[in-house]
PDBML (XML) file of the C-alpha atoms, coordinates in Angstrom:
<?xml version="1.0" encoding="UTF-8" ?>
<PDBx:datablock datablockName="MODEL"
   xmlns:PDBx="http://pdbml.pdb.org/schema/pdbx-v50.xsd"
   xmlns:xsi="http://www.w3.org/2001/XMLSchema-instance"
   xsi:schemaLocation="http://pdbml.pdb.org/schema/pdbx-v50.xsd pdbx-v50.xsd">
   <PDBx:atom_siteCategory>
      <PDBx:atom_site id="1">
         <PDBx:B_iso_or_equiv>0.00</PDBx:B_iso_or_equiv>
         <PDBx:Cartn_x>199.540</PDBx:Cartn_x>
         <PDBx:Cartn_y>173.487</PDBx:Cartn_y>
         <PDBx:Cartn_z>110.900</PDBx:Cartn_z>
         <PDBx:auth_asym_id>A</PDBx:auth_asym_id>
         <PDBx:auth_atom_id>CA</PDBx:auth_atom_id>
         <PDBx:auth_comp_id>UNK</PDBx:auth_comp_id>
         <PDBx:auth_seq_id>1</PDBx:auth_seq_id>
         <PDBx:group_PDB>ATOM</PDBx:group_PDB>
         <PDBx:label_alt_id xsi:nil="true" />
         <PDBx:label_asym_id>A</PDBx:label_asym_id>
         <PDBx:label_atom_id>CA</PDBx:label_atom_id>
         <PDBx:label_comp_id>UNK</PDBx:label_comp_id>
         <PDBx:label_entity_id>1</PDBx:label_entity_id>
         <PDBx:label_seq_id>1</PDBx:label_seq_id>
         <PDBx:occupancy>1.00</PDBx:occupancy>
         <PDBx:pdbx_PDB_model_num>1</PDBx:pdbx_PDB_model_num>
         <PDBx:type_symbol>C</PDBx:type_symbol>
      </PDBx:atom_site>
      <PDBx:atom_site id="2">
         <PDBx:B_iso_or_equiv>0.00</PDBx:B_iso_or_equiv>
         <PDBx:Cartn_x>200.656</PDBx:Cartn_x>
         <PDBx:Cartn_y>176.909</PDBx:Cartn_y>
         <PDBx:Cartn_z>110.278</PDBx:Cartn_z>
         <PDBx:auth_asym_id>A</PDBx:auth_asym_id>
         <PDBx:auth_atom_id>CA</PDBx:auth_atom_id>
         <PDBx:auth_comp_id>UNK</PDBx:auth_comp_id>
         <PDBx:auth_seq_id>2</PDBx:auth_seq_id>
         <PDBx:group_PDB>ATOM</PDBx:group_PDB>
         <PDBx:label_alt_id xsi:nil="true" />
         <PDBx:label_asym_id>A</PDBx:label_asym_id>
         <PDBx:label_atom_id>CA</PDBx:label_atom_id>
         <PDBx:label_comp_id>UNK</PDBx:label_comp_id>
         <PDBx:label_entity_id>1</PDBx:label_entity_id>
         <PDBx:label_seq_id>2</PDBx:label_seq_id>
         <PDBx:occupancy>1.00</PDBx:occupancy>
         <PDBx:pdbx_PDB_model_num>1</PDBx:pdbx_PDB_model_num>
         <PDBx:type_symbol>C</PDBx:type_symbol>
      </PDBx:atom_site>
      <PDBx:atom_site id="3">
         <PDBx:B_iso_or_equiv>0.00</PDBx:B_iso_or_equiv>
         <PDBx:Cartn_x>199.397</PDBx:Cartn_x>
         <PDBx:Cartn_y>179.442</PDBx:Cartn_y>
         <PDBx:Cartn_z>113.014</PDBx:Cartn_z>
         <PDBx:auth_asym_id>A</PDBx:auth_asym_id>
         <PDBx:auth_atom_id>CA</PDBx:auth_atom_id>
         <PDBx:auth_comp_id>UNK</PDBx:auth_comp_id>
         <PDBx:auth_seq_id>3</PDBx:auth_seq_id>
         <PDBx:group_PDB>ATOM</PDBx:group_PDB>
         <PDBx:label_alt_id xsi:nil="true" />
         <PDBx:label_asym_id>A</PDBx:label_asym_id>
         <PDBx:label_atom_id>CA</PDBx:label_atom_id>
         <PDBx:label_comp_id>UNK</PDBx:label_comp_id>
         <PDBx:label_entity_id>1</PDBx:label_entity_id>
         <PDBx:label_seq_id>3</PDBx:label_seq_id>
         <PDBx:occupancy>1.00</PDBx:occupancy>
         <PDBx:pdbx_PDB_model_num>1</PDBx:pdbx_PDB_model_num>
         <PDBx:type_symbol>C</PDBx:type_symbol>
      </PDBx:atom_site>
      <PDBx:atom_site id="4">
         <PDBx:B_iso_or_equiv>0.00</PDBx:B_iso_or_equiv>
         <PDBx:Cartn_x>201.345</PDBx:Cartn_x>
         <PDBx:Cartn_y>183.236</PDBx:Cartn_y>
         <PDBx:Cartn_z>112.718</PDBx:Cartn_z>
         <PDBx:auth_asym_id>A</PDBx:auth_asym_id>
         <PDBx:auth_atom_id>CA</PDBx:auth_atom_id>
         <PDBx:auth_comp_id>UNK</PDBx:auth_comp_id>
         <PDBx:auth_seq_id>4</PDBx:auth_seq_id>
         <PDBx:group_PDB>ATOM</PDBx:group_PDB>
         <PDBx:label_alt_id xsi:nil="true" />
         <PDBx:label_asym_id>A</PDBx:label_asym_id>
         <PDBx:label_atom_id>CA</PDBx:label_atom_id>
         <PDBx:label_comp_id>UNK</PDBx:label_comp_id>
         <PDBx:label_entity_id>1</PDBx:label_entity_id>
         <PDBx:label_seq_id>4</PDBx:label_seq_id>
         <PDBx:occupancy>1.00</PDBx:occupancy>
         <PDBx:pdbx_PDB_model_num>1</PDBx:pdbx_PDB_model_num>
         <PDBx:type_symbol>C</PDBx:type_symbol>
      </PDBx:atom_site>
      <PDBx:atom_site id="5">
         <PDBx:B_iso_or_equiv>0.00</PDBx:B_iso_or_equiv>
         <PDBx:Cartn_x>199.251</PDBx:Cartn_x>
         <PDBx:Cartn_y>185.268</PDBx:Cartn_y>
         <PDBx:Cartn_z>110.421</PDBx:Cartn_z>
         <PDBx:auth_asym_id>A</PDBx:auth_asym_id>
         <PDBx:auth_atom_id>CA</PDBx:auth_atom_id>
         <PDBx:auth_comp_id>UNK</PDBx:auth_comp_id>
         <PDBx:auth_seq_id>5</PDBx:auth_seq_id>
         <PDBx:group_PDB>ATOM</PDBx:group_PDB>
         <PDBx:label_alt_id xsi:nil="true" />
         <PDBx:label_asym_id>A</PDBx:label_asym_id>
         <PDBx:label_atom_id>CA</PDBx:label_atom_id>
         <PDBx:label_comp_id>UNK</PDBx:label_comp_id>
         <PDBx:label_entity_id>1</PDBx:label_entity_id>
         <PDBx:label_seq_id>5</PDBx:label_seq_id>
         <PDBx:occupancy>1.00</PDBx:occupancy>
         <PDBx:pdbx_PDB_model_num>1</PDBx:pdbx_PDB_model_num>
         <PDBx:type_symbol>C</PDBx:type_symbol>
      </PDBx:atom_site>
      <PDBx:atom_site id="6">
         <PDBx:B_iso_or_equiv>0.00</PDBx:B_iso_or_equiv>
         <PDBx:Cartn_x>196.845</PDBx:Cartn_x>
         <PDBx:Cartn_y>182.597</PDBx:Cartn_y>
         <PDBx:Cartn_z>109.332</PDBx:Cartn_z>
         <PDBx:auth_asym_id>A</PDBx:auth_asym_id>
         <PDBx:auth_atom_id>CA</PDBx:auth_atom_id>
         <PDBx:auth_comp_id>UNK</PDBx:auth_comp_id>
         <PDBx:auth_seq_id>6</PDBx:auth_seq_id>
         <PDBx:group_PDB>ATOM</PDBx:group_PDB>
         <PDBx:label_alt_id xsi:nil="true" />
         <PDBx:label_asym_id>A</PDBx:label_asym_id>
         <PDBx:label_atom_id>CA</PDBx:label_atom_id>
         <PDBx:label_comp_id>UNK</PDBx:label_comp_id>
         <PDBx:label_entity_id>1</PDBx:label_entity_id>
         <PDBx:label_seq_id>6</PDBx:label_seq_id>
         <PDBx:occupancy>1.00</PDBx:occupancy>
         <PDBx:pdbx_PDB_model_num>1</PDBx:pdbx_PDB_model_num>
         <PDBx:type_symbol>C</PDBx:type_symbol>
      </PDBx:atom_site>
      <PDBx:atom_site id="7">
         <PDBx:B_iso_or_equiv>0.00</PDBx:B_iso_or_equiv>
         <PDBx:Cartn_x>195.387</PDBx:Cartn_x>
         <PDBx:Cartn_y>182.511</PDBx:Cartn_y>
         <PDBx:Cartn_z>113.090</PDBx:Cartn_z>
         <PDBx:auth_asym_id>A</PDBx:auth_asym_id>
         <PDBx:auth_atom_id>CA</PDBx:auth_atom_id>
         <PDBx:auth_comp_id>UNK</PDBx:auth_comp_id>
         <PDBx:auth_seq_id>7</PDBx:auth_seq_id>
         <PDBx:group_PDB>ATOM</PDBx:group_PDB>
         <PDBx:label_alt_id xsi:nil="true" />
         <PDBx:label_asym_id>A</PDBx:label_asym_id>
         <PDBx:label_atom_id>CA</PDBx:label_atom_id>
         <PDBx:label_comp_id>UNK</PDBx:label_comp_id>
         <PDBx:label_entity_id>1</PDBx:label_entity_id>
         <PDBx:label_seq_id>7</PDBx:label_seq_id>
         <PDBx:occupancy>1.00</PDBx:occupancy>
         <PDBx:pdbx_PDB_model_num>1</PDBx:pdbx_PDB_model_num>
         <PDBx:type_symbol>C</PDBx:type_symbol>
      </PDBx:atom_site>
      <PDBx:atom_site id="8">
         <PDBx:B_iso_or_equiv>0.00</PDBx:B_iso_or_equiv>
         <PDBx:Cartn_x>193.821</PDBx:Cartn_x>
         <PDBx:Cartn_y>185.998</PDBx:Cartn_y>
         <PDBx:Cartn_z>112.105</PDBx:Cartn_z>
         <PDBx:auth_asym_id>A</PDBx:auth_asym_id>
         <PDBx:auth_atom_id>CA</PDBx:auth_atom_id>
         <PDBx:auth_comp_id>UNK</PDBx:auth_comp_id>
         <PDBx:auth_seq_id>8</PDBx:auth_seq_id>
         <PDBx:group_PDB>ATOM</PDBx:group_PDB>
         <PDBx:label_alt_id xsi:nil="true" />
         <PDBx:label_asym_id>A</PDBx:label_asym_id>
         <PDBx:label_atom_id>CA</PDBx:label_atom_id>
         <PDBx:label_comp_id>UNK</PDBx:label_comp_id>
         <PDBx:label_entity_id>1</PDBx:label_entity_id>
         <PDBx:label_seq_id>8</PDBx:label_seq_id>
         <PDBx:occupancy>1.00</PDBx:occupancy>
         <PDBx:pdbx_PDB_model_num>1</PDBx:pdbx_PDB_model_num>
         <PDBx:type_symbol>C</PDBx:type_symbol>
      </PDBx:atom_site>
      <PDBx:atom_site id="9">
         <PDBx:B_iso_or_equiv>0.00</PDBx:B_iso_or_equiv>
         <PDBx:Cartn_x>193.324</PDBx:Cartn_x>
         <PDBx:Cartn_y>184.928</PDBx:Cartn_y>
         <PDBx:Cartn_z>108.330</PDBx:Cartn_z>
         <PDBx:auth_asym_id>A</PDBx:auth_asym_id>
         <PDBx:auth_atom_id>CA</PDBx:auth_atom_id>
         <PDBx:auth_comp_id>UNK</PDBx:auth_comp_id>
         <PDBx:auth_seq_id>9</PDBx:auth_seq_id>
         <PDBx:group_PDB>ATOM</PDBx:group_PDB>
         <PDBx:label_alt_id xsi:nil="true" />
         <PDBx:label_asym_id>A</PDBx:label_asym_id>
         <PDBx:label_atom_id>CA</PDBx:label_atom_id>
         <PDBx:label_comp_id>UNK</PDBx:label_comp_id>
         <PDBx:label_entity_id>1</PDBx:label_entity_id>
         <PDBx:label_seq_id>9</PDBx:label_seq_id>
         <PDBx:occupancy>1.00</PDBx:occupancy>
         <PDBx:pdbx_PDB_model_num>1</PDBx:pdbx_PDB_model_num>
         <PDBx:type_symbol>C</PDBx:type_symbol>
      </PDBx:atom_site>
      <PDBx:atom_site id="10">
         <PDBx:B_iso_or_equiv>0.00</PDBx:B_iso_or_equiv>
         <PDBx:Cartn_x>191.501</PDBx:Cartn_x>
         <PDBx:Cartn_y>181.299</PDBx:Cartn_y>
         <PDBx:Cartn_z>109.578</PDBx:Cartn_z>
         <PDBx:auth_asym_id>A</PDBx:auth_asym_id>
         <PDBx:auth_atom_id>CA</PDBx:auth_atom_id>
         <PDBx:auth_comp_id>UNK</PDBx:auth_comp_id>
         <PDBx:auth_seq_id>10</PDBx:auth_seq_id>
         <PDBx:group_PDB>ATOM</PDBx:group_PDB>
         <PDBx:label_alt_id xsi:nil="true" />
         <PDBx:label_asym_id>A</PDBx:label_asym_id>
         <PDBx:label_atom_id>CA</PDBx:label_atom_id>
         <PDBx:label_comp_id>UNK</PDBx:label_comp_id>
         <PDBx:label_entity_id>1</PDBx:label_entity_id>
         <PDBx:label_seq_id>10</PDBx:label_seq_id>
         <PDBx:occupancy>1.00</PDBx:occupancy>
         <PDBx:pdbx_PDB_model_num>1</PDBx:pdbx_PDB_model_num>
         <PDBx:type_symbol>C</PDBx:type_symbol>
      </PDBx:atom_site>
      <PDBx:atom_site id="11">
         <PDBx:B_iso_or_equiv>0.00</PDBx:B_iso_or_equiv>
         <PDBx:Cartn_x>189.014</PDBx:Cartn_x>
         <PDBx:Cartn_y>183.753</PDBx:Cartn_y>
         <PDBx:Cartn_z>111.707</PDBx:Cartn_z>
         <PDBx:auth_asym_id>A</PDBx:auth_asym_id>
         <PDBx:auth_atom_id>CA</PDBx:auth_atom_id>
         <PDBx:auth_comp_id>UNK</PDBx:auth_comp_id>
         <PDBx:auth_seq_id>11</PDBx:auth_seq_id>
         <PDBx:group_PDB>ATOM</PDBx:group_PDB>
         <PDBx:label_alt_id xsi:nil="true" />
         <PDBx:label_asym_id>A</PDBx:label_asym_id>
         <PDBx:label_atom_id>CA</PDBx:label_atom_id>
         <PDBx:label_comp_id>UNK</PDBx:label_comp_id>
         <PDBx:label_entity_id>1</PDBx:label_entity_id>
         <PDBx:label_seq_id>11</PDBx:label_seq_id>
         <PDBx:occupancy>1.00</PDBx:occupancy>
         <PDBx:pdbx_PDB_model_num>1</PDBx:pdbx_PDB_model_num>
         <PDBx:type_symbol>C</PDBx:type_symbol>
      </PDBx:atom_site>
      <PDBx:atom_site id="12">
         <PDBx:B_iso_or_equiv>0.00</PDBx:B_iso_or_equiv>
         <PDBx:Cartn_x>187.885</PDBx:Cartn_x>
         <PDBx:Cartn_y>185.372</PDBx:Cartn_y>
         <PDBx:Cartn_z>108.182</PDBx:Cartn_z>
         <PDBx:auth_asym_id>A</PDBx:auth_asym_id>
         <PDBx:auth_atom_id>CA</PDBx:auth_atom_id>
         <PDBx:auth_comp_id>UNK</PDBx:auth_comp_id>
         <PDBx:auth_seq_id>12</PDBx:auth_seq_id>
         <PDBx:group_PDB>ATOM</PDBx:group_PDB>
         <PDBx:label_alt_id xsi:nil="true" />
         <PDBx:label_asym_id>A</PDBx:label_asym_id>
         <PDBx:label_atom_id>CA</PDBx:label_atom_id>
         <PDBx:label_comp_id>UNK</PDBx:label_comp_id>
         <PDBx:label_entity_id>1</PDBx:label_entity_id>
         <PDBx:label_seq_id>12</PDBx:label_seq_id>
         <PDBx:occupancy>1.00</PDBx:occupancy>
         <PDBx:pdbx_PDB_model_num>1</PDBx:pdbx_PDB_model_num>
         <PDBx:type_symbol>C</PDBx:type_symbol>
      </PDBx:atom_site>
      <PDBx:atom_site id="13">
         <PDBx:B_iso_or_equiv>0.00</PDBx:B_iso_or_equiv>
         <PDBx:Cartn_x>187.268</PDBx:Cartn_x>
         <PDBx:Cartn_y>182.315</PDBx:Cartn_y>
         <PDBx:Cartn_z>106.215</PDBx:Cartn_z>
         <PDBx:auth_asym_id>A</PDBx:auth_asym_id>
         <PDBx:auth_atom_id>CA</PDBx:auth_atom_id>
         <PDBx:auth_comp_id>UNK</PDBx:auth_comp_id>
         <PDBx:auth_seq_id>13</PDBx:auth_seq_id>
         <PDBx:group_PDB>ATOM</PDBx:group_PDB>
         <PDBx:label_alt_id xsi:nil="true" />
         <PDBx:label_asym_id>A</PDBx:label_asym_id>
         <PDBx:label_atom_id>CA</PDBx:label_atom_id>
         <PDBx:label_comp_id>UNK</PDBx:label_comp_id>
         <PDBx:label_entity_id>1</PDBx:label_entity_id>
         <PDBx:label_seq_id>13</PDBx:label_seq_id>
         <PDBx:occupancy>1.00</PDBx:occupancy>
         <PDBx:pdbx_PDB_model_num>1</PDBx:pdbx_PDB_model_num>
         <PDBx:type_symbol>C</PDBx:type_symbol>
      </PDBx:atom_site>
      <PDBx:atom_site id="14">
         <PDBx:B_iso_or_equiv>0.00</PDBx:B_iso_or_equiv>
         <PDBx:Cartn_x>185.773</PDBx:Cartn_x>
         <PDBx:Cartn_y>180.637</PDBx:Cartn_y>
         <PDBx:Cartn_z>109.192</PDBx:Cartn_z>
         <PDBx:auth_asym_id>A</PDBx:auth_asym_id>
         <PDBx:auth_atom_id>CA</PDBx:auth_atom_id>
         <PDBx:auth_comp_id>UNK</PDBx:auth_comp_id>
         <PDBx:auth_seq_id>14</PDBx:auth_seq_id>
         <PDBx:group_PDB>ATOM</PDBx:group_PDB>
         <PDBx:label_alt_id xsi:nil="true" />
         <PDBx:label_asym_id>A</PDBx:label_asym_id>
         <PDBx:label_atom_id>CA</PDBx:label_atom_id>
         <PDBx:label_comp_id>UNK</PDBx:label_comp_id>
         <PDBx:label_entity_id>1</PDBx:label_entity_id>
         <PDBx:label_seq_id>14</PDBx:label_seq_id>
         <PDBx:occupancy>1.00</PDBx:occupancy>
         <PDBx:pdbx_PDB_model_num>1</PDBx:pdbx_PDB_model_num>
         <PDBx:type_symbol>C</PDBx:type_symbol>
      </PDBx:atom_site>
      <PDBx:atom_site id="15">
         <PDBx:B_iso_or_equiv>0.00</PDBx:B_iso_or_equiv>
         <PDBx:Cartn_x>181.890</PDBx:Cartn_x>
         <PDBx:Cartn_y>180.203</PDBx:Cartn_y>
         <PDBx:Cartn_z>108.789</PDBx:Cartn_z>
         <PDBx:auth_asym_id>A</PDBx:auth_asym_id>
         <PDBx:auth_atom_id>CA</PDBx:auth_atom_id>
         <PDBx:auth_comp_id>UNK</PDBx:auth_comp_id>
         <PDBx:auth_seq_id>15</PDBx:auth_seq_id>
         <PDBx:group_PDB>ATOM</PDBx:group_PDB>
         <PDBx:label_alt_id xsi:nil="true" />
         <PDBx:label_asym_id>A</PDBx:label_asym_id>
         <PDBx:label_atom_id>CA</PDBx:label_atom_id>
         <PDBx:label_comp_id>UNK</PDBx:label_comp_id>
         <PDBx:label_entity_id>1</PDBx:label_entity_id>
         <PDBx:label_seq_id>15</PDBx:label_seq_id>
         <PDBx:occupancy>1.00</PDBx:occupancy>
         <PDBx:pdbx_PDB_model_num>1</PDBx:pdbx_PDB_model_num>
         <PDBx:type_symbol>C</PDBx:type_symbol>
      </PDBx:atom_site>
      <PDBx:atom_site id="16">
         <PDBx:B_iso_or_equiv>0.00</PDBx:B_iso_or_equiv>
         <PDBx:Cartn_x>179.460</PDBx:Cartn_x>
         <PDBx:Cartn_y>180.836</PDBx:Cartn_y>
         <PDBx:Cartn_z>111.785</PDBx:Cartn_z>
         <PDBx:auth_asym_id>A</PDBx:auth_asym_id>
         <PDBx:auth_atom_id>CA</PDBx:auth_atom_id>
         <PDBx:auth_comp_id>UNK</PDBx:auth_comp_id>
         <PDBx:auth_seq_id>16</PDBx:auth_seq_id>
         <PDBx:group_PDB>ATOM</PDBx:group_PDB>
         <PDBx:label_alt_id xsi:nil="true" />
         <PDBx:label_asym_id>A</PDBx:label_asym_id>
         <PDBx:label_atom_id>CA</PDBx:label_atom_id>
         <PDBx:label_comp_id>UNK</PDBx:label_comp_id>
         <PDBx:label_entity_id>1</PDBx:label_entity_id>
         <PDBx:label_seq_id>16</PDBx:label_seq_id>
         <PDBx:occupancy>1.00</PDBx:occupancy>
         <PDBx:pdbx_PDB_model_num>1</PDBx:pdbx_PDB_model_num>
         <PDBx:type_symbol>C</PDBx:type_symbol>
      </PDBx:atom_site>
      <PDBx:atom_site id="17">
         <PDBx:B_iso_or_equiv>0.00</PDBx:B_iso_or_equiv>
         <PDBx:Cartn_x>180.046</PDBx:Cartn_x>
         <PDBx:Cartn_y>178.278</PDBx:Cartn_y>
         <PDBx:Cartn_z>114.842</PDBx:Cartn_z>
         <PDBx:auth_asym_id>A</PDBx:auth_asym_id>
         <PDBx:auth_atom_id>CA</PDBx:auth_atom_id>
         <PDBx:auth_comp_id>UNK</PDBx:auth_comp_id>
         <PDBx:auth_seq_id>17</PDBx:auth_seq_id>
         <PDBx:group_PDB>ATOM</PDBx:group_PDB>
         <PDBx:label_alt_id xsi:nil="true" />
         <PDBx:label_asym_id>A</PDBx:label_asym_id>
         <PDBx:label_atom_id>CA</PDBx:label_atom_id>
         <PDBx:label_comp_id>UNK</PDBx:label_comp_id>
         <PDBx:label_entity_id>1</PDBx:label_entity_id>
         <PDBx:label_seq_id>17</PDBx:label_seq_id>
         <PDBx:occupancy>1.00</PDBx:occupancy>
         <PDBx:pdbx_PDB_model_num>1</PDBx:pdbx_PDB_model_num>
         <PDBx:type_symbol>C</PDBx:type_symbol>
      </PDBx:atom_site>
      <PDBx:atom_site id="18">
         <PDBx:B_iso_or_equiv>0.00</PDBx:B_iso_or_equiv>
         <PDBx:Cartn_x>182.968</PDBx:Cartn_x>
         <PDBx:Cartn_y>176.850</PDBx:Cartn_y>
         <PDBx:Cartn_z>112.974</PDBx:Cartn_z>
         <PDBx:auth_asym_id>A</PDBx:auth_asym_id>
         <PDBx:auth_atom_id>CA</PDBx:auth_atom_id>
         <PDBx:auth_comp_id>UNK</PDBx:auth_comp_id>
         <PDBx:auth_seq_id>18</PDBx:auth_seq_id>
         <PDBx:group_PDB>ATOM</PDBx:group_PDB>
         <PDBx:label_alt_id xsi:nil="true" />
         <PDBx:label_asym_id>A</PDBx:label_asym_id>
         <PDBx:label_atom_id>CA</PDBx:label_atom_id>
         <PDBx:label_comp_id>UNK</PDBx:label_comp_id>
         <PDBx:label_entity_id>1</PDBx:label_entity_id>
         <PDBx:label_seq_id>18</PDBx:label_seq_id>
         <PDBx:occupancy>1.00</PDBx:occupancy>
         <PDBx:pdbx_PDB_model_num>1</PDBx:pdbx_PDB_model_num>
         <PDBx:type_symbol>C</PDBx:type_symbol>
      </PDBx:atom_site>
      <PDBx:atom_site id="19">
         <PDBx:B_iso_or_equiv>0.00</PDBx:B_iso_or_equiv>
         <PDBx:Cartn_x>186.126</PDBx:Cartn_x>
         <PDBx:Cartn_y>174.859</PDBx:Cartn_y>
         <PDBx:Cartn_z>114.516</PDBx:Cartn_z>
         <PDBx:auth_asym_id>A</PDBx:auth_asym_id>
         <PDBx:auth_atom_id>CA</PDBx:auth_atom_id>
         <PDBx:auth_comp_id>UNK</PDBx:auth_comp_id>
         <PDBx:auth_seq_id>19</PDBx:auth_seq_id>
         <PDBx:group_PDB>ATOM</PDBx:group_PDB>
         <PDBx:label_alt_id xsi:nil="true" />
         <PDBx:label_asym_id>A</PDBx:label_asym_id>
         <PDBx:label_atom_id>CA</PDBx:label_atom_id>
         <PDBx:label_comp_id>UNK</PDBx:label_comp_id>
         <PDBx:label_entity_id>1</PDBx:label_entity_id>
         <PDBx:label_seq_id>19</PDBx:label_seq_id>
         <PDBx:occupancy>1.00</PDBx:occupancy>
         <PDBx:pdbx_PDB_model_num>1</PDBx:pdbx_PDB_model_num>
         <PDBx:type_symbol>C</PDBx:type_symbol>
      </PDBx:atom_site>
      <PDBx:atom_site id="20">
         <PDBx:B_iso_or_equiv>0.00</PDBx:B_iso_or_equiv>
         <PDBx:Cartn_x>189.199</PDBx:Cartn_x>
         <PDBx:Cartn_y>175.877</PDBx:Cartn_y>
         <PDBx:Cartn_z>113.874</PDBx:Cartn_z>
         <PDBx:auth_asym_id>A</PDBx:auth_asym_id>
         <PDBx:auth_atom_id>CA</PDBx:auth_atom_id>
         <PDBx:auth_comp_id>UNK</PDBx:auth_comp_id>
         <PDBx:auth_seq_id>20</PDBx:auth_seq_id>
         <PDBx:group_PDB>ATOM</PDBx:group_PDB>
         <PDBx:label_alt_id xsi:nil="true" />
         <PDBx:label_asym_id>A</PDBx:label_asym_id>
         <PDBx:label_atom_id>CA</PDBx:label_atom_id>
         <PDBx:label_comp_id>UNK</PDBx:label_comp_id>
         <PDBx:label_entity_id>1</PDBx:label_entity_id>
         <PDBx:label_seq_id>20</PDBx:label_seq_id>
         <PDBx:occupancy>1.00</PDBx:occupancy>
         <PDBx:pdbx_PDB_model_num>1</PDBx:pdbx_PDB_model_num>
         <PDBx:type_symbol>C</PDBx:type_symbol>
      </PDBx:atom_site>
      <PDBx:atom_site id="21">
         <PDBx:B_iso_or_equiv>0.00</PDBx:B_iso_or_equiv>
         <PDBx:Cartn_x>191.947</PDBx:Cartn_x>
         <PDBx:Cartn_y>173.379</PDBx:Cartn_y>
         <PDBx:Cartn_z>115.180</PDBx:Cartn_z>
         <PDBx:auth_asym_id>A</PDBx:auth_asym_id>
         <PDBx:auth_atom_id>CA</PDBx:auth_atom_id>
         <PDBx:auth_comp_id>UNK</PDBx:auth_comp_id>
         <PDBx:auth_seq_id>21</PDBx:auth_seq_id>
         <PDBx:group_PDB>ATOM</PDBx:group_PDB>
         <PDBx:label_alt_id xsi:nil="true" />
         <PDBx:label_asym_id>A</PDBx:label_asym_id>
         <PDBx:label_atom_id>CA</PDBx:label_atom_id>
         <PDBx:label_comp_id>UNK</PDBx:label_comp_id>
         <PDBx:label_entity_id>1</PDBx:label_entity_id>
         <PDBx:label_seq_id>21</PDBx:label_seq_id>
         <PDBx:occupancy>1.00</PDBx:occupancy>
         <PDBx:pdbx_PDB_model_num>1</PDBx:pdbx_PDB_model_num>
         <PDBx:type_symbol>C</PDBx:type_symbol>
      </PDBx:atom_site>
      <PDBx:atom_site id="22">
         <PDBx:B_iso_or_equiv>0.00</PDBx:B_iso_or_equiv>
         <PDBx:Cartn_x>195.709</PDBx:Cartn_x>
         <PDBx:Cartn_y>174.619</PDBx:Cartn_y>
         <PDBx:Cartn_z>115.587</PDBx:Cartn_z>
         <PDBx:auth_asym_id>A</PDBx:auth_asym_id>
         <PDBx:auth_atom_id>CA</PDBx:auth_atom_id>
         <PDBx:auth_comp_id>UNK</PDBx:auth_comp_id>
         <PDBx:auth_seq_id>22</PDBx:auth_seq_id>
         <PDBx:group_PDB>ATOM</PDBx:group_PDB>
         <PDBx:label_alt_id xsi:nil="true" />
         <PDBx:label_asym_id>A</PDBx:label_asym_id>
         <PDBx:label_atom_id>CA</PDBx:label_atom_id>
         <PDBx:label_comp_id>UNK</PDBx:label_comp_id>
         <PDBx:label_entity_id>1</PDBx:label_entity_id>
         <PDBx:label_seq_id>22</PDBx:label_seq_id>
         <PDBx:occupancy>1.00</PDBx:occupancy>
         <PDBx:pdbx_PDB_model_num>1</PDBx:pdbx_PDB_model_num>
         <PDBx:type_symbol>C</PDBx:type_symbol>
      </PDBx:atom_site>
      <PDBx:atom_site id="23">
         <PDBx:B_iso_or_equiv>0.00</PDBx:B_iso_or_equiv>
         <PDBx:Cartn_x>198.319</PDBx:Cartn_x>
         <PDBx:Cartn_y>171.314</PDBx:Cartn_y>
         <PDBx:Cartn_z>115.695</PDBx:Cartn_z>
         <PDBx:auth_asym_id>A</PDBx:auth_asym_id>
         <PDBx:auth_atom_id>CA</PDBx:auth_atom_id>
         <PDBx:auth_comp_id>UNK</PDBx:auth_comp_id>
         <PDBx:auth_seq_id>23</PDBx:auth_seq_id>
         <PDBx:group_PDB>ATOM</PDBx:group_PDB>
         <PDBx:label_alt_id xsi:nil="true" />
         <PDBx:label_asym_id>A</PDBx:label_asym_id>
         <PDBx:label_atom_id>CA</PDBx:label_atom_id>
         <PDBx:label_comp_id>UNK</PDBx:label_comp_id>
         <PDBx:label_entity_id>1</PDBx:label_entity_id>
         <PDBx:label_seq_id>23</PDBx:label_seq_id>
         <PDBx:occupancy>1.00</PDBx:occupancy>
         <PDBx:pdbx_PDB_model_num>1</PDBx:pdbx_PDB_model_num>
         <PDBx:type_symbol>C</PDBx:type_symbol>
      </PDBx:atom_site>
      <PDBx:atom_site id="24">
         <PDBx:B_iso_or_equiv>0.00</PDBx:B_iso_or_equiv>
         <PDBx:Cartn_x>201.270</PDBx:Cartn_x>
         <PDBx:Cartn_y>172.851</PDBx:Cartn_y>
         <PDBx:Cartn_z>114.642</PDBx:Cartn_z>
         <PDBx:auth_asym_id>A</PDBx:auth_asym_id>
         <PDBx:auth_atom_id>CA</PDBx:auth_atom_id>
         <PDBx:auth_comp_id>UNK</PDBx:auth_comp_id>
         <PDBx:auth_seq_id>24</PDBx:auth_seq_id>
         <PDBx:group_PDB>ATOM</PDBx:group_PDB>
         <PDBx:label_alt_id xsi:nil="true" />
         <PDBx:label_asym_id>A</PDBx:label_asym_id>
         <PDBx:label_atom_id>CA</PDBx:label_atom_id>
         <PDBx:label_comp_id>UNK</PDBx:label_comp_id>
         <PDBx:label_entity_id>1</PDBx:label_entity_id>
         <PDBx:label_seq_id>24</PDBx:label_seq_id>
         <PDBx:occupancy>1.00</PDBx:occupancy>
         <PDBx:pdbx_PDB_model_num>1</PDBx:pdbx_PDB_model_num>
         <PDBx:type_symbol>C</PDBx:type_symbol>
      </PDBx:atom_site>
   </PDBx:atom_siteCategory>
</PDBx:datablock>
């Protein structure tokens, strides 16, 4: 519910094939 810098940040602690969901 963040988004800004923690798009880029949320791709590094992402696993392989995750989902990442943006809602805010």
């Amino acid at each position: 519910m963040v988004a800004g810098d923690y798009v880029s940040r949320n791709f590094k602690a992402a696993a392989f094939e995750a989902r990442i969901l943006i809602i805010a």
